[in-house]
C-alpha atoms as a PDB file:
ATOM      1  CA  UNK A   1     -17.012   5.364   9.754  1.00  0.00           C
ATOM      2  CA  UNK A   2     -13.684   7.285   9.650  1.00  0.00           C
ATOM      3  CA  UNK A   3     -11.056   4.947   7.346  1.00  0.00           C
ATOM      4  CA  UNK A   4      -7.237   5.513   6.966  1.00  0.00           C
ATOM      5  CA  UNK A   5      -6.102   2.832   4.293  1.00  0.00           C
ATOM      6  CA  UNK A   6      -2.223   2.101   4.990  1.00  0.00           C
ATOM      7  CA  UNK A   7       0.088   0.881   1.909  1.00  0.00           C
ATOM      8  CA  UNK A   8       3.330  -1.088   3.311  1.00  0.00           C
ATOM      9  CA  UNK A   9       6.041  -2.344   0.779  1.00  0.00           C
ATOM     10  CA  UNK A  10       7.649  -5.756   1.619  1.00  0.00           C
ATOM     11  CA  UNK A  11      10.644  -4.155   2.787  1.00  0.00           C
ATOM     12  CA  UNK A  12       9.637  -2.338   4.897  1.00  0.00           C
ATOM     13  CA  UNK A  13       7.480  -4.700   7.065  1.00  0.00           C
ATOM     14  CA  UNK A  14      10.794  -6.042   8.630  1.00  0.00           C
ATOM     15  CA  UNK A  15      11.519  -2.183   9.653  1.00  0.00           C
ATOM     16  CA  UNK A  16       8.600  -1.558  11.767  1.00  0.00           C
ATOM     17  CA  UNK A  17       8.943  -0.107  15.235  1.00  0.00           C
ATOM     18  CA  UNK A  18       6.966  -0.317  18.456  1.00  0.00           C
ATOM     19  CA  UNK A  19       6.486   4.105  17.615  1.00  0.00           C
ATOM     20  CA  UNK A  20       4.885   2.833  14.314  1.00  0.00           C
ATOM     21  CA  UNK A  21       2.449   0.589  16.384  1.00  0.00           C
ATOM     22  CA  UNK A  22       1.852   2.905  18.829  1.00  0.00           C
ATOM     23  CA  UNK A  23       0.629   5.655  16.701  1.00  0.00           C
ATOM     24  CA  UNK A  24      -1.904   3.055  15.234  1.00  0.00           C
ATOM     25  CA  UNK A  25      -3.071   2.563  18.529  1.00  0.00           C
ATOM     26  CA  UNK A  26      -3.546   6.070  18.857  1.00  0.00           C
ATOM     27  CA  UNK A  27      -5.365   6.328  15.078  1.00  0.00           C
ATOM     28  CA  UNK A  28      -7.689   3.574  16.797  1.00  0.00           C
ATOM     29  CA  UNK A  29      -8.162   5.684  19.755  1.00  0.00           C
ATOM     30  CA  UNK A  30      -9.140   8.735  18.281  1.00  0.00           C
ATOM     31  CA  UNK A  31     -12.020   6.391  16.283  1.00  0.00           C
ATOM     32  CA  UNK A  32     -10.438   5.536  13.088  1.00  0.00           C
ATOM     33  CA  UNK A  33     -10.605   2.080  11.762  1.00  0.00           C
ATOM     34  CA  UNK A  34      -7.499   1.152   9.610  1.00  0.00           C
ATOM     35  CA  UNK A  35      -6.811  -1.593   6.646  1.00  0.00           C
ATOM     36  CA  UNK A  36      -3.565  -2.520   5.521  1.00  0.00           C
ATOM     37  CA  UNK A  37      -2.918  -3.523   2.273  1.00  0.00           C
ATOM     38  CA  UNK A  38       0.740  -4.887   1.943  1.00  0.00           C
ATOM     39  CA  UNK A  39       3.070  -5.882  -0.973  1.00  0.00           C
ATOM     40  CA  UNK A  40       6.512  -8.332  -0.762  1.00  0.00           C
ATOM     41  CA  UNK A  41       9.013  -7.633  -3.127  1.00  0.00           C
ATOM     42  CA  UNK A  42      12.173  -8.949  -1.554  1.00  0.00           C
ATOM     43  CA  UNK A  43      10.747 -12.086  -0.578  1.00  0.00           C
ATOM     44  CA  UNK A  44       8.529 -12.330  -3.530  1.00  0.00           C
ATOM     45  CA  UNK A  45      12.401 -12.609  -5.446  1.00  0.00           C
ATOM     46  CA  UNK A  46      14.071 -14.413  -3.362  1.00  0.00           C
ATOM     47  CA  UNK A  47      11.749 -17.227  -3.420  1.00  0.00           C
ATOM     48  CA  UNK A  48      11.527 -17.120  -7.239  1.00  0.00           C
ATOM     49  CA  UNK A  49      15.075 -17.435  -7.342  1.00  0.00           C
ATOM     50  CA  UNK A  50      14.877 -20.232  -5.085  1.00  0.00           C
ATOM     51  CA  UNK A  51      12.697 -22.280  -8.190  1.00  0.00           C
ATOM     52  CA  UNK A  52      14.391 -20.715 -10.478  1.00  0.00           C
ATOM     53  CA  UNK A  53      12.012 -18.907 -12.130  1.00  0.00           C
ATOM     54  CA  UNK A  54      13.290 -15.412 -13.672  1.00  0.00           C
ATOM     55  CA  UNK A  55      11.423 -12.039 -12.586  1.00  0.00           C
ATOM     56  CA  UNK A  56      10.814  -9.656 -15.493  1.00  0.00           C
ATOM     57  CA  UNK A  57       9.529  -6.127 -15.272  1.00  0.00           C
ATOM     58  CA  UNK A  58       7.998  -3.866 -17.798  1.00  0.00           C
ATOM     59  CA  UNK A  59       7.543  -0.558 -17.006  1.00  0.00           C
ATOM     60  CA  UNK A  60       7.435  -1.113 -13.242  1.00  0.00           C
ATOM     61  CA  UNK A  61       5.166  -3.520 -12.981  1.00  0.00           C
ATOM     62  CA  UNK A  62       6.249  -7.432 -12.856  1.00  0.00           C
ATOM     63  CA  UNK A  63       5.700  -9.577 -15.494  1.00  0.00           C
ATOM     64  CA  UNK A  64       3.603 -12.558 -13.969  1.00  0.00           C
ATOM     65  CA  UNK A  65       3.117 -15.937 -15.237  1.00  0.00           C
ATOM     66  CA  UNK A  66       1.171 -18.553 -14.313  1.00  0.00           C
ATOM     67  CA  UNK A  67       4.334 -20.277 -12.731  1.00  0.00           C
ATOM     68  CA  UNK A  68       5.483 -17.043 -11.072  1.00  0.00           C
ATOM     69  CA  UNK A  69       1.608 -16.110  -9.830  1.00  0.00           C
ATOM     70  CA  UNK A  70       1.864 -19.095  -7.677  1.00  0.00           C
ATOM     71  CA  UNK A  71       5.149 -18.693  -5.826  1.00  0.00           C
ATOM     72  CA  UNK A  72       3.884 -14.824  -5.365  1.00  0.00           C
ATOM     73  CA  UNK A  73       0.768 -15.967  -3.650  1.00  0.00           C
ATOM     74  CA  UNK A  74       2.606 -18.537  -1.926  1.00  0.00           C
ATOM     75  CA  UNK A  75       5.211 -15.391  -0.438  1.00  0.00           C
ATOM     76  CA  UNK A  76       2.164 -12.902  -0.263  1.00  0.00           C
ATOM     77  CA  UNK A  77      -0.853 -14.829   1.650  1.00  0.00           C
ATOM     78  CA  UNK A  78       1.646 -17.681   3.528  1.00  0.00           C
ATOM     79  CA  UNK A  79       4.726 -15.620   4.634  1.00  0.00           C
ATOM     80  CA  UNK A  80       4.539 -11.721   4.582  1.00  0.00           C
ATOM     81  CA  UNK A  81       0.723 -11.334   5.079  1.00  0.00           C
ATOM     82  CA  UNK A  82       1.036 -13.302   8.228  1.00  0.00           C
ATOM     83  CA  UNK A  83       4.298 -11.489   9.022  1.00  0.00           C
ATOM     84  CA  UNK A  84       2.070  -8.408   9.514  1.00  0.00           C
ATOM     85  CA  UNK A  85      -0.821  -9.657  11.017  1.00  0.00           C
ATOM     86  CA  UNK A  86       1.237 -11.308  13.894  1.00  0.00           C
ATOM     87  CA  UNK A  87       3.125  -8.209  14.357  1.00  0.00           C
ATOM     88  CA  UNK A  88      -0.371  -6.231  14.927  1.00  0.00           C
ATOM     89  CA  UNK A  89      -1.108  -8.820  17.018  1.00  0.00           C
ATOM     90  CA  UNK A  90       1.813  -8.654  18.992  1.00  0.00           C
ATOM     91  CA  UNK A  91       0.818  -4.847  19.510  1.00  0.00           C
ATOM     92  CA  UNK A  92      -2.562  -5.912  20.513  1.00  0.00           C
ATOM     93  CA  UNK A  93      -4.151  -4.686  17.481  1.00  0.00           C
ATOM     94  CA  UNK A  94      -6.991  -7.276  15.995  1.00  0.00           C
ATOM     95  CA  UNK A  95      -5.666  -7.900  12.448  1.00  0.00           C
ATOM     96  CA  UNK A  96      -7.118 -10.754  10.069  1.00  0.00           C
ATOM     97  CA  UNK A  97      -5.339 -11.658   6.558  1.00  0.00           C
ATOM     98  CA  UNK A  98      -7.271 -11.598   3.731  1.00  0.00           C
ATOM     99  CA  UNK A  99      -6.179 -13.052  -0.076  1.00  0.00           C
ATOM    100  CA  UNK A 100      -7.342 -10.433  -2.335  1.00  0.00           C
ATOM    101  CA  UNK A 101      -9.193 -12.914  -4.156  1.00  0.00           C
ATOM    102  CA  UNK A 102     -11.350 -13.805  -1.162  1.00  0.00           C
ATOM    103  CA  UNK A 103     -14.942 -13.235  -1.216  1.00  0.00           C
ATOM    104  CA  UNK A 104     -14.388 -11.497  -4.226  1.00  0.00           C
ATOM    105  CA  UNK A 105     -12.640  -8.932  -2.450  1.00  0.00           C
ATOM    106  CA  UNK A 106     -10.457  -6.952  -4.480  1.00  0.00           C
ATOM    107  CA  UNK A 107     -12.323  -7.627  -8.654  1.00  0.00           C
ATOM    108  CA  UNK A 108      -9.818  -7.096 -11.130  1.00  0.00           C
ATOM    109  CA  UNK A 109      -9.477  -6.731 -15.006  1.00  0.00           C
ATOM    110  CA  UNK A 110      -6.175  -7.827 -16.841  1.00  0.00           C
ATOM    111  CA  UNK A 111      -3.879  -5.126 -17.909  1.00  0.00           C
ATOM    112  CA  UNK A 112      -2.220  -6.907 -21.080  1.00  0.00           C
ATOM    113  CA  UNK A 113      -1.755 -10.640 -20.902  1.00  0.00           C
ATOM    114  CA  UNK A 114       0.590 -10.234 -23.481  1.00  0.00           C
ATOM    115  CA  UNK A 115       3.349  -8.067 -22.096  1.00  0.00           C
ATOM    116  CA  UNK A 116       2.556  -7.991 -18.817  1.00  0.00           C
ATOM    117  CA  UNK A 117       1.118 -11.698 -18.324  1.00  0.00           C
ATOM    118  CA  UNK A 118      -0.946 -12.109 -15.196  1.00  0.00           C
ATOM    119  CA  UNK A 119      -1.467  -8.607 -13.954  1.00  0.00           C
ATOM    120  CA  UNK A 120      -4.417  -7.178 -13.478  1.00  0.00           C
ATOM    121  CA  UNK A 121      -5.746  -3.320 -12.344  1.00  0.00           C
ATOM    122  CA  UNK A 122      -8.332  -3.041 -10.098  1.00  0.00           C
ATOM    123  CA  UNK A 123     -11.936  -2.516 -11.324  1.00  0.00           C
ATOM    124  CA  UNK A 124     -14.180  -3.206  -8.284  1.00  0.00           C
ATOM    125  CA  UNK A 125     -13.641  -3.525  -4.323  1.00  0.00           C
ATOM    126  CA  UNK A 126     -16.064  -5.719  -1.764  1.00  0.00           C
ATOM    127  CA  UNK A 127     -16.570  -2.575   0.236  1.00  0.00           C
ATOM    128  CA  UNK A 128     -19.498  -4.650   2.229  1.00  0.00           C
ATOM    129  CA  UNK A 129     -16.797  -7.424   2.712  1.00  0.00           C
ATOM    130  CA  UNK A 130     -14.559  -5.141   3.859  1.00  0.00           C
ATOM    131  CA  UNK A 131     -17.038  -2.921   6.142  1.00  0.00           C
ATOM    132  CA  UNK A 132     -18.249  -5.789   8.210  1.00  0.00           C
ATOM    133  CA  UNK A 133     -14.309  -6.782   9.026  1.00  0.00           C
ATOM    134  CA  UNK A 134     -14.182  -3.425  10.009  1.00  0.00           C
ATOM    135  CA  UNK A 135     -17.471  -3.303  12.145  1.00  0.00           C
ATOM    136  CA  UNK A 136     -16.000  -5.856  14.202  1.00  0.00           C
ATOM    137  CA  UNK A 137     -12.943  -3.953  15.306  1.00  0.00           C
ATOM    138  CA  UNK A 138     -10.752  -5.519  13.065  1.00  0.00           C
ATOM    139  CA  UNK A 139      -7.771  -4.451  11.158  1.00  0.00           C
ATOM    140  CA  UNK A 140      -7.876  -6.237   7.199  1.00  0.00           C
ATOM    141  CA  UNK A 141      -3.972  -6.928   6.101  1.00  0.00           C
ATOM    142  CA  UNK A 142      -4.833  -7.690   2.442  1.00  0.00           C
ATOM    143  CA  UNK A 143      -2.579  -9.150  -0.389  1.00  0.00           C
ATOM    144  CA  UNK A 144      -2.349  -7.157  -3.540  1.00  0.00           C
ATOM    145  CA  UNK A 145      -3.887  -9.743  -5.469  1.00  0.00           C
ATOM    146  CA  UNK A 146      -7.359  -9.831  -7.134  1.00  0.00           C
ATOM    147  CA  UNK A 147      -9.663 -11.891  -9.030  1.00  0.00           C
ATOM    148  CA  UNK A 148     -11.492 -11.587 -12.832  1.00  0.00           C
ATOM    149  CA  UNK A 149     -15.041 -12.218 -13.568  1.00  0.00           C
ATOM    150  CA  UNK A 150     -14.245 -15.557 -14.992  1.00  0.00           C
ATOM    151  CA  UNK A 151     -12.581 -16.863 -11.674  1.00  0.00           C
ATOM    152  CA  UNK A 152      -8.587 -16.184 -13.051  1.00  0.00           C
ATOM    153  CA  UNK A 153      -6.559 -14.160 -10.231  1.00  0.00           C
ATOM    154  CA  UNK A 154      -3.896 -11.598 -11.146  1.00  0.00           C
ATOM    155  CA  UNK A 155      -0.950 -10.070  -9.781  1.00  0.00           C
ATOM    156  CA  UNK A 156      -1.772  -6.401  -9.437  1.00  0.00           C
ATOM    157  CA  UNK A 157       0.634  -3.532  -7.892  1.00  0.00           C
ATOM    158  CA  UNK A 158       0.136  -2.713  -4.225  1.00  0.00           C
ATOM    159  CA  UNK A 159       0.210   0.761  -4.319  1.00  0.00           C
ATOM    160  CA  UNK A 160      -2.252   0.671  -7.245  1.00  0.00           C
ATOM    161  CA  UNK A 161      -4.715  -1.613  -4.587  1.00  0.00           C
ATOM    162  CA  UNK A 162      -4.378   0.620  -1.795  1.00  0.00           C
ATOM    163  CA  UNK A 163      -5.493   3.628  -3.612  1.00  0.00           C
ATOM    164  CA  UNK A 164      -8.263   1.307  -5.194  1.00  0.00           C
ATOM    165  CA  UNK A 165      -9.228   0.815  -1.584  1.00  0.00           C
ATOM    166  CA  UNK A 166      -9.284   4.030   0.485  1.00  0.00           C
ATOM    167  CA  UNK A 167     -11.301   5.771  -2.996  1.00  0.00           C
ATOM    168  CA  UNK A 168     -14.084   2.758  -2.474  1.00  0.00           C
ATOM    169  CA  UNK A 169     -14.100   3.230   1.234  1.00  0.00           C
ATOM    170  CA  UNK A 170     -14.544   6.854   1.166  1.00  0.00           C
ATOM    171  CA  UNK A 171     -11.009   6.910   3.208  1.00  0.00           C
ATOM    172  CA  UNK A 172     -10.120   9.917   5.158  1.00  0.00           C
ATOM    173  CA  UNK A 173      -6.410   9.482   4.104  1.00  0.00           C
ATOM    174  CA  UNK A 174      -4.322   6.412   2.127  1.00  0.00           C
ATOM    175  CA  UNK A 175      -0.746   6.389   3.769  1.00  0.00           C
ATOM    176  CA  UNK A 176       2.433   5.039   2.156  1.00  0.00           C
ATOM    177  CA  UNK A 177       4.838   3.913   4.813  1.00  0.00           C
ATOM    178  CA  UNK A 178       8.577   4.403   3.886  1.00  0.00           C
ATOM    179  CA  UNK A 179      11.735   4.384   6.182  1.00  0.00           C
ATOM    180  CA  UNK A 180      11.523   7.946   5.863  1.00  0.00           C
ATOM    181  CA  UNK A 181       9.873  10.795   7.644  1.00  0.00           C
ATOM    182  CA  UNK A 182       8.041  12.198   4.288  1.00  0.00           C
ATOM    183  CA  UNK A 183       9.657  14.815   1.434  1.00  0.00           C
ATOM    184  CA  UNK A 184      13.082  16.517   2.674  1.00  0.00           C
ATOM    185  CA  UNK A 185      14.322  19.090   0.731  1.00  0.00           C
ATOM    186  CA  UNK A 186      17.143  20.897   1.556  1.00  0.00           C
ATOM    187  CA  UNK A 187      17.318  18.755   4.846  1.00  0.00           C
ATOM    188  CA  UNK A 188      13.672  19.665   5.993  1.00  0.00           C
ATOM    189  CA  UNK A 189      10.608  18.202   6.054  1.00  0.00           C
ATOM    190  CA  UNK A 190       7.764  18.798   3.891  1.00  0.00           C
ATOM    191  CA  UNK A 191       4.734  18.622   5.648  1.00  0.00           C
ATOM    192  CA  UNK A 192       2.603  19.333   2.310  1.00  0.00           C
ATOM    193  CA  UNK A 193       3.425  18.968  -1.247  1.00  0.00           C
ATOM    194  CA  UNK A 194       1.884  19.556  -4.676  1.00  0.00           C
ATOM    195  CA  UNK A 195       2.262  17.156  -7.491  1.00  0.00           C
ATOM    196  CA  UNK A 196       4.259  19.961  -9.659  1.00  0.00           C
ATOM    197  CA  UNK A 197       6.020  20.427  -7.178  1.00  0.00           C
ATOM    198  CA  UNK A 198       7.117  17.168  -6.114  1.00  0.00           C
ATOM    199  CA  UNK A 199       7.888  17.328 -10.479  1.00  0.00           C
ATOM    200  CA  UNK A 200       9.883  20.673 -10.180  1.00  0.00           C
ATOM    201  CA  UNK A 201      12.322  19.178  -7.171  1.00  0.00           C
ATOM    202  CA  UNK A 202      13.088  15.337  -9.166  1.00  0.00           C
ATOM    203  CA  UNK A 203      13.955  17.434 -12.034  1.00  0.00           C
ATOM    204  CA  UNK A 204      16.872  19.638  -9.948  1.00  0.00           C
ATOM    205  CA  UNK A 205      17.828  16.926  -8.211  1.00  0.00           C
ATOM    206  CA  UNK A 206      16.311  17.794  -4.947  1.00  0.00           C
ATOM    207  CA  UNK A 207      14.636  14.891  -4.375  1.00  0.00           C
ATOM    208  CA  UNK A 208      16.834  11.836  -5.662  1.00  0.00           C
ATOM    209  CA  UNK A 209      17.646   7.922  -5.411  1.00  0.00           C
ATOM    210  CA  UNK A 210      16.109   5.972  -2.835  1.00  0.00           C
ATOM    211  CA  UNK A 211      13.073   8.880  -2.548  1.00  0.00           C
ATOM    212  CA  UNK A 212      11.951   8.902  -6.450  1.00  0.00           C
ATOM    213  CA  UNK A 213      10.115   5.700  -6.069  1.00  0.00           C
ATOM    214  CA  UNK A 214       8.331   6.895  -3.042  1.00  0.00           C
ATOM    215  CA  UNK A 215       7.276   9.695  -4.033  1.00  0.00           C
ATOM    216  CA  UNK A 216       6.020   8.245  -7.898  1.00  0.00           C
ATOM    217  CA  UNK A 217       4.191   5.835  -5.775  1.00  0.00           C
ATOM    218  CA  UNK A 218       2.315   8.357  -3.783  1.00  0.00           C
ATOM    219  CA  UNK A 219       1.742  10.329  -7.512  1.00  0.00           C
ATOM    220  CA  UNK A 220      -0.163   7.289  -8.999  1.00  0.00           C
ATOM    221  CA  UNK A 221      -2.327   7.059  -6.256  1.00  0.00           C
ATOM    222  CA  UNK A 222      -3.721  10.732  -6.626  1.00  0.00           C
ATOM    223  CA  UNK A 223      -3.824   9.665 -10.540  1.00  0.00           C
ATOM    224  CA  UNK A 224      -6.227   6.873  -9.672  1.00  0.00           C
ATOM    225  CA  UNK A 225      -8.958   9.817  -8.279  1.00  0.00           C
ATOM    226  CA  UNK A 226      -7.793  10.680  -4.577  1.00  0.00           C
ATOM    227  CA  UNK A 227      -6.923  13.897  -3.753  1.00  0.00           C
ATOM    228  CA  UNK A 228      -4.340  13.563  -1.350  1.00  0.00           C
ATOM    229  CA  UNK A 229      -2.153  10.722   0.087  1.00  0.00           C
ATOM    230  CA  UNK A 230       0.556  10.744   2.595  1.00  0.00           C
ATOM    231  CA  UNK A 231       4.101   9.473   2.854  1.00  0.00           C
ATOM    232  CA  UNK A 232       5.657   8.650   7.086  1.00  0.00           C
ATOM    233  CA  UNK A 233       7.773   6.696   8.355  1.00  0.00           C
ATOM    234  CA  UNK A 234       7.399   2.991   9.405  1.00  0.00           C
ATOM    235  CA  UNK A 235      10.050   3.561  11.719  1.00  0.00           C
ATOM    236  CA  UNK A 236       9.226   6.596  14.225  1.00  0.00           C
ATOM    237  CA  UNK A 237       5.828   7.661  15.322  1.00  0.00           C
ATOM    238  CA  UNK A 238       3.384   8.730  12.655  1.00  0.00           C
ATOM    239  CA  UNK A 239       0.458  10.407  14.496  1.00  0.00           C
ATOM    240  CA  UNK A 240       1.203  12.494  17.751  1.00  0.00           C
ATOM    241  CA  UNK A 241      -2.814  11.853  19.070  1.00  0.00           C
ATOM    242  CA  UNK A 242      -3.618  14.827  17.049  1.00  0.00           C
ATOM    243  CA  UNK A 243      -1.864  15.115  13.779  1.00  0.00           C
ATOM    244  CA  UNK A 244       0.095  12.991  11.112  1.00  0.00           C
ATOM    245  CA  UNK A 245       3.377  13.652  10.971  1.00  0.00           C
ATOM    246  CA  UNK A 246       4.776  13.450   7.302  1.00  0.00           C
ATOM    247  CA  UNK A 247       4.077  14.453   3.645  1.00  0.00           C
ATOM    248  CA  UNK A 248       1.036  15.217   2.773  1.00  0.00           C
ATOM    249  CA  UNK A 249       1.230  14.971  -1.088  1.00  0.00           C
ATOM    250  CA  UNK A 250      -1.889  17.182  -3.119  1.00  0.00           C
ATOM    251  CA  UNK A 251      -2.964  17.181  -6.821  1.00  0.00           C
ATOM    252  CA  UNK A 252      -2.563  20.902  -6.498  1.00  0.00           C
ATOM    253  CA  UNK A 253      -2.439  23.407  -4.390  1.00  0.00           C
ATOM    254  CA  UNK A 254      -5.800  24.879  -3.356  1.00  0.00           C
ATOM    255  CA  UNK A 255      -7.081  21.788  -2.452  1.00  0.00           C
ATOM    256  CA  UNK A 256      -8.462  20.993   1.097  1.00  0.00           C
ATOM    257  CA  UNK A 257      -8.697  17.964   2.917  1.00  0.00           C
END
């Protein structure tokens, strides 16, 4: 079974286009079965400013307590992960939410309770969960979110889940969609990208505000064990019926995939 895993921040869900949808249709077409696995930032805030209840970070990742791991399930299973799935449906692609605490689906260990509160790193996926979803034709939209041995669920970091995914399911490719093509330096397109390199161009400036995010995204990915992810746009077609158009970011060069 040939997998892509797609990763799709919370802002850019609302920037989708109909080229985006079509090139999944064309990803489906060729025989590749897809799962989403989707975060929610902006709402995620604005509905904890809503209760009140203050967001804190620590080194990237969001400081979760019990109070705030409610309102972010609340944003994450009843608002965005619906968001998505309608819109595949709307494309007439067959997508079913999933919590990433159901079933078991996405295990998870906690990272440090005390600085970090409810957030946890992945340590096991339901790969026969998620196999028989995709047996069926469907497309899973899951919630970063994932569950301990002893029944507790944790906030965990979507890009960090994605990875976690496409490495259990053997994926041919993990995608991070952006509102950017992939990697521009110099005003054109990278189609392929080392790690050092990617190092080399942050450090003259080369690549630079919105991008640096994107791209350290795509870096912890490979760090969790894959060899190559990719970085297109959400908001122009991604796949041409033969190739992905974007980024292709490597641990090194002299690797193939």
């Amino acid at each position: 079974m040939k997998t892509i895993v797609i990763k799709c921040g919370g802002s850019v869900i609302d920037q989708l286009t109909s080229e985006f949808f079509t090139s999944l249709k064309r990803l489906k077409n060729k025989g590749y079965q897809l799962v989403f696995v989707h975060g929610g930032g902006p709402d995620i805030n604005e509905m904890l400013d809503y209760f009140q209840v203050k967001a804190a970070f620590h080194n990237g990742l969001r400081k979760t307590t019990k109070e705030a791991l409610e309102i972010v399930e609340m944003v994450l299973s009843g608002k965005t992960n619906r968001k998505l799935v309608q819109l595949l449906r709307e494309h007439d692609l067959n997508g079913i939410g999933l919590n990433g605490t159901d079933n078991n689906c996405i295990n998870a260990s906690l990272i440090d309770e005390e600085k970090l509160g409810l957030v946890g790193e992945v340590s096991q996926v339901n790969i026969r969960l998620l196999s028989s979803l995709l047996e069926e034709n469907l497309i899973p939209v899951l919630t970063p979110l994932g569950i301990t041995e002893d029944g507790r669920k944790l906030n965990i970091n979507a890009d960090y889940v994605a990875s976690a995914v496409a490495k259990y399911l053997h994926a041919e490719q993990c995608l991070f969609v952006t509102d950017v093509a992939g990697i521009l330096i110099d005003g054109e397109l990278q189609a392929r990208m080392a790690q050092e390199e990617i190092t080399h161009y942050i450090n003259t400036g080369q690549i630079n505000g919105g991008m640096i995010p994107k791209v350290t995204s795509a870096i912890a990915a490979l760090e969790s064990g894959l060899n190559s992810v990719m970085i297109i746009s959400g908001k122009k077609q991604f796949f041409d019926g033969e190739e992905l158009i974007g980024t292709k970011i490597v641990v090194k060069e002299g690797i193939v995939e």
